[in-house]
Protein backbone atom coordinates (compact mmCIF):
# COMPACT_ATOMS: atom_id res chain seq x y z
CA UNK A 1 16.82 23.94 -14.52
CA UNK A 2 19.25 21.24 -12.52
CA UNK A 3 17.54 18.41 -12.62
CA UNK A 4 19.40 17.05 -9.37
CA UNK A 5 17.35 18.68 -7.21
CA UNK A 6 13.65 17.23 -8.45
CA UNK A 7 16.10 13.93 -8.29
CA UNK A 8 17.21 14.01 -4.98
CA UNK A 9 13.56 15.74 -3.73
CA UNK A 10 11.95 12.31 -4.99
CA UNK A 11 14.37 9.80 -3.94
CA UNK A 12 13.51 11.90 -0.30
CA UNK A 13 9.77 11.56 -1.04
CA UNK A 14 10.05 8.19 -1.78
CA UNK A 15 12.44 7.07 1.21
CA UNK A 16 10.18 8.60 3.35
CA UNK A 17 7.13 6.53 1.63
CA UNK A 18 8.71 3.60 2.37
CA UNK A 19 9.47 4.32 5.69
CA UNK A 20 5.98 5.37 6.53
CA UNK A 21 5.08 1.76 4.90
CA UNK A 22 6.92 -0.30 6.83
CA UNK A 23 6.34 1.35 10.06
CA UNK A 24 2.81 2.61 10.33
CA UNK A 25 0.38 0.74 12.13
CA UNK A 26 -2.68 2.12 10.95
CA UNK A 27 -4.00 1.22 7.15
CA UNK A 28 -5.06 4.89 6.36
CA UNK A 29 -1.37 6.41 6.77
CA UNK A 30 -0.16 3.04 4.58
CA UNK A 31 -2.46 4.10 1.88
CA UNK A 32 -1.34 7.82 2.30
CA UNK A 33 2.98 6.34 2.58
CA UNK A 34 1.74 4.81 -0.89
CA UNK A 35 0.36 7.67 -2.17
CA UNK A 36 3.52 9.60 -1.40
CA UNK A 37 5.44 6.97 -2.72
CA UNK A 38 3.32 7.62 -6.41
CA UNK A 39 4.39 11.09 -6.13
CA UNK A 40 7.59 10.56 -6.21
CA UNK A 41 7.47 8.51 -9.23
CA UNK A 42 5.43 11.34 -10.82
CA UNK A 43 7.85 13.77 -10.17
CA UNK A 44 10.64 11.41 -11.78
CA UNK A 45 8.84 10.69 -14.52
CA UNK A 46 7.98 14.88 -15.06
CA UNK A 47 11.61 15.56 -14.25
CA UNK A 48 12.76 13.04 -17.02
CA UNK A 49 10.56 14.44 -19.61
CA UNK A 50 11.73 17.85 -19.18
CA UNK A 51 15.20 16.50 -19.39
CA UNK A 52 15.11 14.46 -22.41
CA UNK A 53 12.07 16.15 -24.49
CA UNK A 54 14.04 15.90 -27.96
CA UNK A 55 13.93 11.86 -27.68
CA UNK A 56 10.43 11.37 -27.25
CA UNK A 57 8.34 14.43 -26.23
CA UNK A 58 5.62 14.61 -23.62
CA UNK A 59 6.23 10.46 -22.98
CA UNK A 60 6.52 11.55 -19.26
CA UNK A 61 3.67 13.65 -18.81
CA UNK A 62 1.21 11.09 -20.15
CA UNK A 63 3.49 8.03 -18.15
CA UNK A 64 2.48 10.49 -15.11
CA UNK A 65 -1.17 10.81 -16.04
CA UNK A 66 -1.27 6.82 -15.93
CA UNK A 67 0.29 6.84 -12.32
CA UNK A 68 -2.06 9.38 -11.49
CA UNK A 69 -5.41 7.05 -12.49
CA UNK A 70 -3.61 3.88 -10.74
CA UNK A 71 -3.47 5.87 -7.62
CA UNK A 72 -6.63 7.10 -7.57
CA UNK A 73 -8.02 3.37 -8.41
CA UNK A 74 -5.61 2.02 -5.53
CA UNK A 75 -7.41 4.58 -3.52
CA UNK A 76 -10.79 3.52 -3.95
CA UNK A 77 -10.08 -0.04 -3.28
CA UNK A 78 -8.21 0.38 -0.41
CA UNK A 79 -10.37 2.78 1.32
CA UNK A 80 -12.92 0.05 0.32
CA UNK A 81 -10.69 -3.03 2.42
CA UNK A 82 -10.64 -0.29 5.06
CA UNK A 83 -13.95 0.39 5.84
CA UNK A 84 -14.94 -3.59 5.80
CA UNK A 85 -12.16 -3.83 8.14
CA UNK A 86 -13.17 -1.48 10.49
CA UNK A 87 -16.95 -3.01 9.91
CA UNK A 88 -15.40 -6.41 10.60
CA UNK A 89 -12.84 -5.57 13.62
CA UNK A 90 -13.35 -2.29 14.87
CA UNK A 91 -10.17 -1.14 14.24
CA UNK A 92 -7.73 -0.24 11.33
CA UNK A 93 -4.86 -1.07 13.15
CA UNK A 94 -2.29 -3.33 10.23
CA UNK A 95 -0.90 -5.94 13.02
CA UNK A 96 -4.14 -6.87 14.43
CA UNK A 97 -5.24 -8.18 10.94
CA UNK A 98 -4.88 -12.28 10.73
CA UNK A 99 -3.60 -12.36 7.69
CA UNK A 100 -4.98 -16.50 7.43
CA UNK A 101 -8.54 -17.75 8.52
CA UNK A 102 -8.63 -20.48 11.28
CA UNK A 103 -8.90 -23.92 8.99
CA UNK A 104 -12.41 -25.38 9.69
CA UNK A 105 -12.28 -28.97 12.10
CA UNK A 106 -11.93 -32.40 10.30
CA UNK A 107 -15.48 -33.81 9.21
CA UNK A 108 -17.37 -30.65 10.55
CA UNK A 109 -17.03 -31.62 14.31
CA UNK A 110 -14.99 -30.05 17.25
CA UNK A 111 -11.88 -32.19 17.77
CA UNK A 112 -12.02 -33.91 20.67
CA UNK A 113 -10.65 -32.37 24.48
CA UNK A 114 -7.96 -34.28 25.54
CA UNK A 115 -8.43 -34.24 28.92
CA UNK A 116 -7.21 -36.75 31.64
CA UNK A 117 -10.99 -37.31 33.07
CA UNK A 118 -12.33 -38.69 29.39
CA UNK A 119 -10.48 -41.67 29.29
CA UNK A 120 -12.36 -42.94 31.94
C-alpha cells in the first residue's frame, strides 16, 4: 500500500477540522471539528505503524487506542460544558459566551450615578 494517500486523506481531514473550529458558531459542531481533527491523527498514527512495523511493532495501534480514550473523555466533558450552557443561556451559540464575569462593585455597593442633578 502507498502510504501517500492515508497521508494526504488526513492532512484533508484535519484541514477541514480546523476549519470547522475556527468557523463554527455552535459548540456541538466544535466538539464534532475536534473529533474529526482526532481522526486524523488516528489515521496518521495507523498509517505510520503499518509503514514502519520492523522498528517498533504495533506502537501505533496502541498510540491510536490512547487518542481514542482522550476523545471519548473530551467528549463527555464537553457535552457536559454544553448542556450547563444551554441551562445557563439558552443557547449554544460560541460568540455569545462572555468569556470573563462582570468584576463585582468596590466595597459591595453600586458605584455611584454620575448624573448632573446629584450634585445638587
Amino acid at each position: 500500500m502507498r502510504p501517500v494517500i492515508p497521508y494526504v486523506t488526513a492532512a484533508l481531514l484535519f484541514g477541514l477540522g480546523v476549519y470547522g473550529v475556527l468557523r463554527r458558531r455552535n459548540a456541538v459542531l466544535v466538539l464534532m471539528s475536534v473529533e474529526l481533527m482526532l481522526n486524523a491523527v488516528n489515521l496518521i498514527l495507523v498509517t505510520a505503524d503499518t509503514t514502519a512495523r520492523a522498528v517498533l511493532p504495533h506502537s501505533g495501534q496502541v498510540f491510536a487506542l490512547f487518542v481514542i480514550v482522550l476523545a471519548a473523555a473530551e467528549i463527555g466533558v464537553g457535552l457536559a460544558i454544553v448542556l450547563q450552557l444551554y441551562r445557563l443561556r439558552a443557547t449554544v451559540a460560541v460568540d455569545d459566551v462572555p468569556l470573563t464575569e462582570p468584576s463585582p462593585p468596590v466595597g459591595g455597593r453600586e458605584p455611584a450615578v454620575l448624573d448632573s442633578e446629584a450634585g445638587r
